[in-house]
C-alpha atoms as a PDB file:
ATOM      1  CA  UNK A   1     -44.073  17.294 -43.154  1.00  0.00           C
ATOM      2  CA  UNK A   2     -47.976  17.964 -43.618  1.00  0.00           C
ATOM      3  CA  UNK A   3     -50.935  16.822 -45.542  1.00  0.00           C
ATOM      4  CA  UNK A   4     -50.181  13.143 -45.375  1.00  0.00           C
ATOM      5  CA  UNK A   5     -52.081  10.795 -47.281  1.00  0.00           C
ATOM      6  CA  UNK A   6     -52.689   7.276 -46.033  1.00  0.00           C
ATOM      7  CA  UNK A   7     -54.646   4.506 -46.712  1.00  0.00           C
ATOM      8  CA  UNK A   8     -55.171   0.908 -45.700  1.00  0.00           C
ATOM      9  CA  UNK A   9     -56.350  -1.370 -48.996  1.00  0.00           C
ATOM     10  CA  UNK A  10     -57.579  -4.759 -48.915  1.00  0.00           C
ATOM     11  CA  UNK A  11     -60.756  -7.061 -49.197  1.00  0.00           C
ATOM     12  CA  UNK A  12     -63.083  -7.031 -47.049  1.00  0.00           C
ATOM     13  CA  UNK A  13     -61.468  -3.350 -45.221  1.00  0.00           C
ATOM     14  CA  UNK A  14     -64.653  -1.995 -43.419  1.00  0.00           C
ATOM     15  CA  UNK A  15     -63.131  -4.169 -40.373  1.00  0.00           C
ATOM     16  CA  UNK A  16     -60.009  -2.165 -40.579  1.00  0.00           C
ATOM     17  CA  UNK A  17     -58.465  -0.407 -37.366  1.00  0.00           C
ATOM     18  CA  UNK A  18     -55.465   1.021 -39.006  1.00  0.00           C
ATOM     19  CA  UNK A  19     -57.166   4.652 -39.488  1.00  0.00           C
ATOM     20  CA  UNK A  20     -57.720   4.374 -35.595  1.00  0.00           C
ATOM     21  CA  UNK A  21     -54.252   3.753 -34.708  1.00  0.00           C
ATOM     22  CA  UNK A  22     -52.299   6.051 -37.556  1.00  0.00           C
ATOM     23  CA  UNK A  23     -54.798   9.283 -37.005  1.00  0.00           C
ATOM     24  CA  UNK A  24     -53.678   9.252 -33.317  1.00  0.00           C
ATOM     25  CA  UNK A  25     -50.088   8.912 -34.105  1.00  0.00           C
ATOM     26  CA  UNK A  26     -50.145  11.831 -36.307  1.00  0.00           C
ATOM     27  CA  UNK A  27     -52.061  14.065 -33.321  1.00  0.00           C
ATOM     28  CA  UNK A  28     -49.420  12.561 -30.835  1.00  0.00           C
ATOM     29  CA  UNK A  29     -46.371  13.824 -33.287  1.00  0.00           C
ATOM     30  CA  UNK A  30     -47.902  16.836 -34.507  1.00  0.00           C
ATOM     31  CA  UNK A  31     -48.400  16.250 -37.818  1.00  0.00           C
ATOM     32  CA  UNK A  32     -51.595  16.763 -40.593  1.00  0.00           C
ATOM     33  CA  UNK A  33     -52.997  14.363 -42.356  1.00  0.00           C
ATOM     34  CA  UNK A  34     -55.493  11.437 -43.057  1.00  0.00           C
ATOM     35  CA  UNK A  35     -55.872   7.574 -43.055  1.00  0.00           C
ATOM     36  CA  UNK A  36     -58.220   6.150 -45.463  1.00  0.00           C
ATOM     37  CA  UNK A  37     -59.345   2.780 -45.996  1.00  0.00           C
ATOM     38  CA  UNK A  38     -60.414   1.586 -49.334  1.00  0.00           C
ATOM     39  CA  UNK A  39     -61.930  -2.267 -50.382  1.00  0.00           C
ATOM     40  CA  UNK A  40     -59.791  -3.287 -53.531  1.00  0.00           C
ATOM     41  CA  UNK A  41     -59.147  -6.319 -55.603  1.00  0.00           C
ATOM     42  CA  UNK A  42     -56.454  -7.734 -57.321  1.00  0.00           C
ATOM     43  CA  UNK A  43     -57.317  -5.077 -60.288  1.00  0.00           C
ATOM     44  CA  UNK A  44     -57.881  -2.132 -58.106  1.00  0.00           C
ATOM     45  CA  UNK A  45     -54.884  -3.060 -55.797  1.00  0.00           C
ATOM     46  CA  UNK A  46     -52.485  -2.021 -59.289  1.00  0.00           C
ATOM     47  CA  UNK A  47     -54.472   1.325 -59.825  1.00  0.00           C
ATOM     48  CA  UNK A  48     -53.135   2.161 -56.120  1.00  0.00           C
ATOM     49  CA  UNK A  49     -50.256   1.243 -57.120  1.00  0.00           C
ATOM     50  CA  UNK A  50     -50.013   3.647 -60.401  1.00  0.00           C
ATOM     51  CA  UNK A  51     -51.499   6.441 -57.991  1.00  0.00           C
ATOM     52  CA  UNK A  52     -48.922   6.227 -55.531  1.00  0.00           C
ATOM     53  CA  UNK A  53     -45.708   6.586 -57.986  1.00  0.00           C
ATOM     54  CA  UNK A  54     -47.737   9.805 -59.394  1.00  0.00           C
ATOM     55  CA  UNK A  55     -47.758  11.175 -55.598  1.00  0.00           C
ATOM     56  CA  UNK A  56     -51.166  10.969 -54.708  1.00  0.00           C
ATOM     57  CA  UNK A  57     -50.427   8.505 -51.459  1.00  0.00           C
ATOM     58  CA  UNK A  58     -47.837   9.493 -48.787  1.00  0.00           C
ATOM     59  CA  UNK A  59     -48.197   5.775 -47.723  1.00  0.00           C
ATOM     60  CA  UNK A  60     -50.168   2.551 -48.037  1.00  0.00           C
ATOM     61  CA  UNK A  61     -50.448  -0.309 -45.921  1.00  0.00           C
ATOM     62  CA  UNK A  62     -52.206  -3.661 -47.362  1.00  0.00           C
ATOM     63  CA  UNK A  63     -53.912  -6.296 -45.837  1.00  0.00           C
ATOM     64  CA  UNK A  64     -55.476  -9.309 -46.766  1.00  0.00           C
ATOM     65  CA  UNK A  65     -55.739 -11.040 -49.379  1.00  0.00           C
ATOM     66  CA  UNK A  66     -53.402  -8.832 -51.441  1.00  0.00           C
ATOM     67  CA  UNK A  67     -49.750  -8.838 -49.367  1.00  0.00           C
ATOM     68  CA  UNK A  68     -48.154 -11.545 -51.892  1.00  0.00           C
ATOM     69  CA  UNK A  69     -49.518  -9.325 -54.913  1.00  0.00           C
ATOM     70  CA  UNK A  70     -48.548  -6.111 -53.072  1.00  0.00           C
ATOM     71  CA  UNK A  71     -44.761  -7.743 -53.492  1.00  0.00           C
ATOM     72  CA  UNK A  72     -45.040  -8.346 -56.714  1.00  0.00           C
ATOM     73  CA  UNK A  73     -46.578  -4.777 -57.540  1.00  0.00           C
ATOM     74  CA  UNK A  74     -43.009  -3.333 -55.584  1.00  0.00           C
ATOM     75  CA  UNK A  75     -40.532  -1.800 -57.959  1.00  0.00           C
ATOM     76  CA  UNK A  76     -38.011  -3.116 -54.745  1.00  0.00           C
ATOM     77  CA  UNK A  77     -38.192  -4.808 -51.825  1.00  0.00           C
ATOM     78  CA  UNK A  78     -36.479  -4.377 -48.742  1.00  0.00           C
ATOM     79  CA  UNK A  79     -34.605  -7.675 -47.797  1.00  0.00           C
ATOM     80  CA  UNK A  80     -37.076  -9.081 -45.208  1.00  0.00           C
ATOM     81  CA  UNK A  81     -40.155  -8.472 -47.601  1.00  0.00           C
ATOM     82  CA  UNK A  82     -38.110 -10.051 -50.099  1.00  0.00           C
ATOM     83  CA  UNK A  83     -37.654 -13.200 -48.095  1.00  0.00           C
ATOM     84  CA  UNK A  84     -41.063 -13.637 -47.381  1.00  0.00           C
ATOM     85  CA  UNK A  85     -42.685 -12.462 -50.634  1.00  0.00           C
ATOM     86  CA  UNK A  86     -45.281  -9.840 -48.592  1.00  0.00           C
ATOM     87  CA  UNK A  87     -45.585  -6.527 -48.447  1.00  0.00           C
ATOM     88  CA  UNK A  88     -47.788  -4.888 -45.868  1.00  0.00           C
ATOM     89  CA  UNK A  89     -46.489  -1.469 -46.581  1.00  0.00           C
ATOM     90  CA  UNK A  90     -45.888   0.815 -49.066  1.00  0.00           C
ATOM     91  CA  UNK A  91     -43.175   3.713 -48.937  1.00  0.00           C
ATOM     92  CA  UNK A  92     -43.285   6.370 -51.903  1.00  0.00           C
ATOM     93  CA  UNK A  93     -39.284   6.542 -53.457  1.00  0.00           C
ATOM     94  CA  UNK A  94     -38.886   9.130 -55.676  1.00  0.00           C
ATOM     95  CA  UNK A  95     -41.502   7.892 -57.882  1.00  0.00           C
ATOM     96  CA  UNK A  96     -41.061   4.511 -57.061  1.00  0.00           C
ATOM     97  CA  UNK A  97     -42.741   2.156 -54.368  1.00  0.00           C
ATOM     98  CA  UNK A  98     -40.650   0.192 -52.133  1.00  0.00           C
ATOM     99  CA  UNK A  99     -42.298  -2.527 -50.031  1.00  0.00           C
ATOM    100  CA  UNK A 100     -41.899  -4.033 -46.614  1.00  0.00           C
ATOM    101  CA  UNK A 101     -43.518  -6.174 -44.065  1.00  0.00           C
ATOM    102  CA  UNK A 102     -43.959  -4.152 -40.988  1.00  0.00           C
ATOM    103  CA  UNK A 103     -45.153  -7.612 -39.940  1.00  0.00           C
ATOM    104  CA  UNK A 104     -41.729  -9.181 -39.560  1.00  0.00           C
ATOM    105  CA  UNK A 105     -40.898  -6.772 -36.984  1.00  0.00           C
ATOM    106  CA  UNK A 106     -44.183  -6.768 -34.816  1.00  0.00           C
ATOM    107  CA  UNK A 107     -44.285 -10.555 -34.666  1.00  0.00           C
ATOM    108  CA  UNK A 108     -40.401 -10.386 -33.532  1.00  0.00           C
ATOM    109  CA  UNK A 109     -41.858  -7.913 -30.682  1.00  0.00           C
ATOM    110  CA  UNK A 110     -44.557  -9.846 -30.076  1.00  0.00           C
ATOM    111  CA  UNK A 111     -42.682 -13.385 -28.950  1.00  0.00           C
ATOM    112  CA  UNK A 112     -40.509 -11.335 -26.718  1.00  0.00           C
ATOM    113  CA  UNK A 113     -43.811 -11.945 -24.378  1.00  0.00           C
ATOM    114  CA  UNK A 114     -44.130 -15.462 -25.221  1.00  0.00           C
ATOM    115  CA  UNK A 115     -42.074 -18.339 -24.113  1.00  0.00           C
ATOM    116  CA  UNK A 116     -38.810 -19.959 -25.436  1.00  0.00           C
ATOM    117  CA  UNK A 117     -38.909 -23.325 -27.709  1.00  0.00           C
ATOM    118  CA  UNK A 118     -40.680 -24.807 -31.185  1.00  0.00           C
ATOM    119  CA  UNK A 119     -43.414 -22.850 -32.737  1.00  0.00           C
ATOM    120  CA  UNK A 120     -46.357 -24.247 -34.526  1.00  0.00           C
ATOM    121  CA  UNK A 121     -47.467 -22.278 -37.757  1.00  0.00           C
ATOM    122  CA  UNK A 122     -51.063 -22.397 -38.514  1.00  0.00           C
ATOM    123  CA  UNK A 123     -51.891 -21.250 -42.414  1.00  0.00           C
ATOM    124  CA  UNK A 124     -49.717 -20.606 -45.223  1.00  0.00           C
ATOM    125  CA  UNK A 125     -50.696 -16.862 -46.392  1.00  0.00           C
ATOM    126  CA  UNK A 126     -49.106 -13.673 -45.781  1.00  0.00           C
ATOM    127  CA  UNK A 127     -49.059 -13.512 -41.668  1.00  0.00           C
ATOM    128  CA  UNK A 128     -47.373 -17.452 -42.135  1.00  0.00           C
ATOM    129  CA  UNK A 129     -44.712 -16.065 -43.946  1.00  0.00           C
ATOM    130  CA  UNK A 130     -44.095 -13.551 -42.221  1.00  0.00           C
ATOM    131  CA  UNK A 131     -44.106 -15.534 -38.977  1.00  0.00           C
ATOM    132  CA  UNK A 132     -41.656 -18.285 -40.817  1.00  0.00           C
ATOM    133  CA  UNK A 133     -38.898 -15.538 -41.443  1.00  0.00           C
ATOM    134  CA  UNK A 134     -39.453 -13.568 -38.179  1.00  0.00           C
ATOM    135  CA  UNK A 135     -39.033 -16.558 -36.111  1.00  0.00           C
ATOM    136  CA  UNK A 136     -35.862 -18.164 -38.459  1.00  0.00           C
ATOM    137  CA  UNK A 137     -33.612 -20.388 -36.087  1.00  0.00           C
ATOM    138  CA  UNK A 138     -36.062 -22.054 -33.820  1.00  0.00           C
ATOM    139  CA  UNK A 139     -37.515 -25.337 -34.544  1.00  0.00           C
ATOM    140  CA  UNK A 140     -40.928 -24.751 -36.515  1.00  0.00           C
ATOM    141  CA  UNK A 141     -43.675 -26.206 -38.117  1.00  0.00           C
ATOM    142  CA  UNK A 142     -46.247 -25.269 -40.123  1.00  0.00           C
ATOM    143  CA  UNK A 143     -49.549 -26.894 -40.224  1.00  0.00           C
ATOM    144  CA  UNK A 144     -51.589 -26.172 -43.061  1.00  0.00           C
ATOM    145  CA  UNK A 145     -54.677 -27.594 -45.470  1.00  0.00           C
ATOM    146  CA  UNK A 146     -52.645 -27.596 -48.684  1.00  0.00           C
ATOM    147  CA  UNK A 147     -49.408 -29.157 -47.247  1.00  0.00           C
ATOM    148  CA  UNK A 148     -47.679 -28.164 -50.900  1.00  0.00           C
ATOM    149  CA  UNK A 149     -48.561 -24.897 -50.060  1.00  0.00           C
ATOM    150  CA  UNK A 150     -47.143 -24.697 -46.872  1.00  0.00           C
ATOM    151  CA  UNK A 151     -44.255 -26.649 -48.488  1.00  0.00           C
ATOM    152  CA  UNK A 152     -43.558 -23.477 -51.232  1.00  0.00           C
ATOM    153  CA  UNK A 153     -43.817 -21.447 -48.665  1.00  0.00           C
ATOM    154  CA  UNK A 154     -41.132 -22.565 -46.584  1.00  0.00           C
ATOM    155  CA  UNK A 155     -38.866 -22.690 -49.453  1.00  0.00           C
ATOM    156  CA  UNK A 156     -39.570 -19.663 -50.995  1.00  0.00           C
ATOM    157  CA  UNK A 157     -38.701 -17.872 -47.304  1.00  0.00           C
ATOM    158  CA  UNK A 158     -35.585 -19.595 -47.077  1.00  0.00           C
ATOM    159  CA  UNK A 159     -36.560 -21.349 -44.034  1.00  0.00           C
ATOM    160  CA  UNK A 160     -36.190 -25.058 -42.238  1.00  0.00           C
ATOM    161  CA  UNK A 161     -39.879 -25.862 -40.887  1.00  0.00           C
ATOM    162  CA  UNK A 162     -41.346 -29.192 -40.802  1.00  0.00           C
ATOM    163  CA  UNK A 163     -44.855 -29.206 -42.675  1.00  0.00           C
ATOM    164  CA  UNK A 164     -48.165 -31.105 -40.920  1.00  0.00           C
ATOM    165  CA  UNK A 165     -50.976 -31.707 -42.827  1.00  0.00           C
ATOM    166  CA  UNK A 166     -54.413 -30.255 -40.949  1.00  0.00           C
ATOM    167  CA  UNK A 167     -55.510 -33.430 -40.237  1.00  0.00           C
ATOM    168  CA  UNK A 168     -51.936 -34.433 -39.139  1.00  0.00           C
ATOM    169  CA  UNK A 169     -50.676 -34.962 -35.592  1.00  0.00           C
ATOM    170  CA  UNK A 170     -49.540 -31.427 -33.973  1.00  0.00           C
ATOM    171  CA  UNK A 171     -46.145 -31.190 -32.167  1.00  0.00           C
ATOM    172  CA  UNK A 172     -45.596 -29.619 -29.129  1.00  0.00           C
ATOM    173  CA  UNK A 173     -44.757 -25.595 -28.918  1.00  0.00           C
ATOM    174  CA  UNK A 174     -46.060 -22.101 -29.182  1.00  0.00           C
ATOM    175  CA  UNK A 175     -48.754 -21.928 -31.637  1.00  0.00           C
ATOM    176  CA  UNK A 176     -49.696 -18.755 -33.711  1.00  0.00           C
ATOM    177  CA  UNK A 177     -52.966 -18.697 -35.610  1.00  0.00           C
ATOM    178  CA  UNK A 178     -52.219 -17.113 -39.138  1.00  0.00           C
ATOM    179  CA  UNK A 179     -55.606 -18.136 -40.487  1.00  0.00           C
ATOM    180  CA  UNK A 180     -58.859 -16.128 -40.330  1.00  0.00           C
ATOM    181  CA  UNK A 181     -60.723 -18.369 -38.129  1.00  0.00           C
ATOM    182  CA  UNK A 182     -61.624 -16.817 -34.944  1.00  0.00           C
ATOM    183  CA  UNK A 183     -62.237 -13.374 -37.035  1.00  0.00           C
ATOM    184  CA  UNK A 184     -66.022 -14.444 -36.667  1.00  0.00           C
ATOM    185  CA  UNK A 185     -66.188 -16.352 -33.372  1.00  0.00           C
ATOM    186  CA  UNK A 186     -65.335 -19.145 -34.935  1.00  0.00           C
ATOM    187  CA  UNK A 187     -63.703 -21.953 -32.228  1.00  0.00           C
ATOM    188  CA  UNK A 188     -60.315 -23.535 -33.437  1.00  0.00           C
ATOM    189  CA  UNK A 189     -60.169 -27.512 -33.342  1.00  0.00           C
ATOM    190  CA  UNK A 190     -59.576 -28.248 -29.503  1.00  0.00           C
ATOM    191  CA  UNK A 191     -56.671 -30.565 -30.683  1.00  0.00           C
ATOM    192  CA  UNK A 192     -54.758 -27.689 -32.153  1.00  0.00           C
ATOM    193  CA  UNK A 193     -53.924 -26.329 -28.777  1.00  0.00           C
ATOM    194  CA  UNK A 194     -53.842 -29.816 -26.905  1.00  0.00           C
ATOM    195  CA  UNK A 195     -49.909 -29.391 -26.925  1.00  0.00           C
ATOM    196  CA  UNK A 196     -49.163 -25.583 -27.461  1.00  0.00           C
ATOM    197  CA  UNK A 197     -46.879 -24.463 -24.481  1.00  0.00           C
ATOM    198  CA  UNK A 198     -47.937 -20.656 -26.033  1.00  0.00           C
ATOM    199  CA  UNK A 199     -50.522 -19.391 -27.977  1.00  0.00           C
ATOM    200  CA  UNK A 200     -50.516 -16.030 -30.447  1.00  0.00           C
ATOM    201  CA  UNK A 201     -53.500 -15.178 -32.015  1.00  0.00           C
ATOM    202  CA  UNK A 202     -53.278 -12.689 -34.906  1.00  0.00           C
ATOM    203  CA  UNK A 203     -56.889 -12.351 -35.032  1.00  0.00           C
ATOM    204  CA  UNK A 204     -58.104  -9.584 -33.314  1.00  0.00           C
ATOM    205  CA  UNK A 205     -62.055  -8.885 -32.216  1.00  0.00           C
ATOM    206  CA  UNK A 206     -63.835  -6.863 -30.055  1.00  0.00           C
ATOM    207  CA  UNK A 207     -62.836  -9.608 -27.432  1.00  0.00           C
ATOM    208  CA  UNK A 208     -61.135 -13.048 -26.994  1.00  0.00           C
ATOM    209  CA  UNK A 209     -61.470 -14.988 -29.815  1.00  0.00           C
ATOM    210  CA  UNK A 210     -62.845 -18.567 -28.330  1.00  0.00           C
ATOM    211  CA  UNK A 211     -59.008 -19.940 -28.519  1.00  0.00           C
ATOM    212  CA  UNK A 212     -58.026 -17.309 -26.844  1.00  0.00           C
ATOM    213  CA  UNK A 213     -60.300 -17.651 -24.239  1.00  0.00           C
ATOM    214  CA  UNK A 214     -59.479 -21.511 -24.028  1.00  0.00           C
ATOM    215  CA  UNK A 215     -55.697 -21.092 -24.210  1.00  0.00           C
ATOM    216  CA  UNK A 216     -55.974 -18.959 -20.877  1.00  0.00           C
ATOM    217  CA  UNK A 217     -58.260 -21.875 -19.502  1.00  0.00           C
ATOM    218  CA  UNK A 218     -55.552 -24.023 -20.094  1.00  0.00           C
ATOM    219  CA  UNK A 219     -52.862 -21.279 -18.056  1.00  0.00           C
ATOM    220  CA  UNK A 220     -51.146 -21.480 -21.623  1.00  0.00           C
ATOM    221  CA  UNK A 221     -49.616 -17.388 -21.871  1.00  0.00           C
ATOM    222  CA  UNK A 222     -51.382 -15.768 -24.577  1.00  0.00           C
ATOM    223  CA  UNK A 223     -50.668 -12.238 -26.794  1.00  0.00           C
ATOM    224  CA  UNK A 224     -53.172 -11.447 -29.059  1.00  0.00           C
ATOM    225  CA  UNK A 225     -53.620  -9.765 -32.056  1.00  0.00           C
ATOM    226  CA  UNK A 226     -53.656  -5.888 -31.334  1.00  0.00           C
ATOM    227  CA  UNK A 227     -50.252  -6.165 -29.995  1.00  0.00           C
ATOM    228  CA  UNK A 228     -49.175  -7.503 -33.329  1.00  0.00           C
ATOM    229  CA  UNK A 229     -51.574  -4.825 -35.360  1.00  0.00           C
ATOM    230  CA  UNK A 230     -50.161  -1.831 -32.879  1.00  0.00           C
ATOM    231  CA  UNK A 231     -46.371  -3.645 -33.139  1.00  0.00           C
ATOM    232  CA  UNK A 232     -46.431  -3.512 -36.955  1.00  0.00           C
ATOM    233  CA  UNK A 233     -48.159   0.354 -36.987  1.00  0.00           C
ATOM    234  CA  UNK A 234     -45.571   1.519 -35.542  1.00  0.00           C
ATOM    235  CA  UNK A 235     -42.977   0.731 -37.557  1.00  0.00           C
ATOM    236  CA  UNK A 236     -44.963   1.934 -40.887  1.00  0.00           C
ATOM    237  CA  UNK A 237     -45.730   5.123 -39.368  1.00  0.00           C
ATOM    238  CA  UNK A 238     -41.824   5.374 -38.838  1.00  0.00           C
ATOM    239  CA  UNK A 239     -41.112   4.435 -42.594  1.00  0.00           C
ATOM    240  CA  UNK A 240     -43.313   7.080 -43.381  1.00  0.00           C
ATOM    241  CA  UNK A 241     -42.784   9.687 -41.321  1.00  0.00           C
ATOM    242  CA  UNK A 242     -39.527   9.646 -40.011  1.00  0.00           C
ATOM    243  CA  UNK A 243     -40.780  10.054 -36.611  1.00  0.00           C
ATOM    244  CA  UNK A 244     -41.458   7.253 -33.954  1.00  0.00           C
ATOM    245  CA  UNK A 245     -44.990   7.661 -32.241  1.00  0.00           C
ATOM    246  CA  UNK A 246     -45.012   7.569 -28.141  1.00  0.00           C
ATOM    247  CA  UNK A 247     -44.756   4.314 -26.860  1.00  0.00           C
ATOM    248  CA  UNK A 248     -48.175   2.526 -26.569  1.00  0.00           C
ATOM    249  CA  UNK A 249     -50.288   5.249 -28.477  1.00  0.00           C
ATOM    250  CA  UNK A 250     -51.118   3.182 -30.974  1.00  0.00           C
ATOM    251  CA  UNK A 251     -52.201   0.143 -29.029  1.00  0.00           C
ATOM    252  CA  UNK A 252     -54.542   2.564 -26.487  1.00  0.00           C
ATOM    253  CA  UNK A 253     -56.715   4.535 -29.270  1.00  0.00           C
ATOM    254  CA  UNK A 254     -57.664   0.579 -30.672  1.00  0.00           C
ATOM    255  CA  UNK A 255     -58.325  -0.732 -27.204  1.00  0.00           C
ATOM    256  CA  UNK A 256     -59.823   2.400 -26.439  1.00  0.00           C
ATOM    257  CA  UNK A 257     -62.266   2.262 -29.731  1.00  0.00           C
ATOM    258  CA  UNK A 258     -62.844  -1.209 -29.305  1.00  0.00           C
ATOM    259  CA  UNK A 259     -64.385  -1.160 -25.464  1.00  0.00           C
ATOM    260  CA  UNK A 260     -66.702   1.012 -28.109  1.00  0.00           C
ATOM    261  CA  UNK A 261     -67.604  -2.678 -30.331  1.00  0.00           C
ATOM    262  CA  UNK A 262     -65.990  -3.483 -33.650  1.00  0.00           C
ATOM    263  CA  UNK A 263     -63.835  -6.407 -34.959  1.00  0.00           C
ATOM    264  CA  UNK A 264     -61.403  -7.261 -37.017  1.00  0.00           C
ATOM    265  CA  UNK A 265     -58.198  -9.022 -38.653  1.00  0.00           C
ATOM    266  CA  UNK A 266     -54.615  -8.133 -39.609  1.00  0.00           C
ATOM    267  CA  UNK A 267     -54.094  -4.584 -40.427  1.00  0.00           C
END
């Protein structure tokens, strides 16, 4: 296989690292290509869509806000992406796209690092869902600002999670941030991690984000989010290609670029 053609979509997608990550996992397997990224909206998101069944895109990877339209966009899902109605990657089918969220996976990699017991779900987007199907079976809640929201979520992943209200009280277990705040230094409410016995941030920056940074005050373990955006690489470079990049070859080249500067979120 040669000549791949890849591209990360989304809005904003300057921030993006995936072109980082995927053009040294094609070097590491041998293989040609490139990894674009392109800003879209809602609009432009369906013209990538009518590009890739006519061949023109090897593979595409979405990020925010577009992973619940990028489901709807699939002609199928594979069963996980169906469950939590996001798709963070495209794979060309004959023609047709099928679409999957890499994301399940890396967040099930991911809490292999982080302790045992309830988890605490901040936000109710993409990441959230992903997070509520991933982590199916343990005791969960999800705290969000539109509690309905969070609410529709949970049912349309086929989940049991309790649902807090922001301003609500916050039980006790491992929380993961699945909002954008911390994606522009931004501190999370000191109350959000007064009982969190773990703390995953799916943010990622050129550094700690500030709950990050307070978590580890606290001696509460931490895994951040370039383990999660490496985690879920992986596995779309594998849907792609057929071919599993070295361990860990991903996750260097981004913490490699970023002791260079730049920031980011999700994919």
């Amino acid at each position: 296989m040669s000549g791949l053609r890849l591209v990360v979509v989304g809005d904003p997608v300057d921030h993006s690292l995936s072109p980082v990550m995927h053009t040294a996992a094609l070097a590491s397997v041998g293989l040609e290509g490139t990894y674009e990224k392109l800003a879209v909206d809602a609009a432009g998101l369906g013209e990538v869509a009518s590009e890739m069944r006519s061949g023109r895109w090897d593979g595409v990877n979405i990020t925010m806000p577009h992973k619940r339209l990028a489901a709807e966009l699939s002609d199928r899902l594979a069963a996980l992406a169906y469950r939590a109605q996001s798709v963070n990657t495209w794979v060309p089918r004959h023609g047709a796209i099928e679409g999957h969220s890499t994301d399940i996976v890396g967040v099930r990699r991911v809490f292999e690092r982080l302790p045992d017991g309830p988890i605490v779900v901040l936000g109710t987007g993409g990441a959230a869902a992903a997070t509520v199907v991933a982590m199916e079976g343990r005791p969960m809640t999800v705290v969000a600002r539109r509690p309905q929201a969070a609410v529709a979520m949970v049912e349309r992943c086929g989940a049991a999670a309790g649902v807090v209200g922001w301003d609500g009280p916050v039980p006790a277990g491992v929380v993961v941030n699945c909002t954008p705040v911390g994606m522009a230094g931004e501190a999370l409410e000191d109350r959000l991690l007064h009982s969190a016995t773990g703390y995953f941030e799916m943010v990622y920056a050129s550094g700690p984000t500030p709950a990050e940074r307070a978590a580890r005050e606290r001696g509460i373990p931490v895994t951040g989010g370039l383990e999660l955006l490496a985690a879920q690489a992986e596995v779309s470079f594998e849907l792609w290609t057929g071919q599993a990049p070295p361990a860990g070859v991903m996750y260097r080249s981004v913490d490699k670029y970023l002791k260079g500067s730049h920031g980011g979120t999700e994919s």
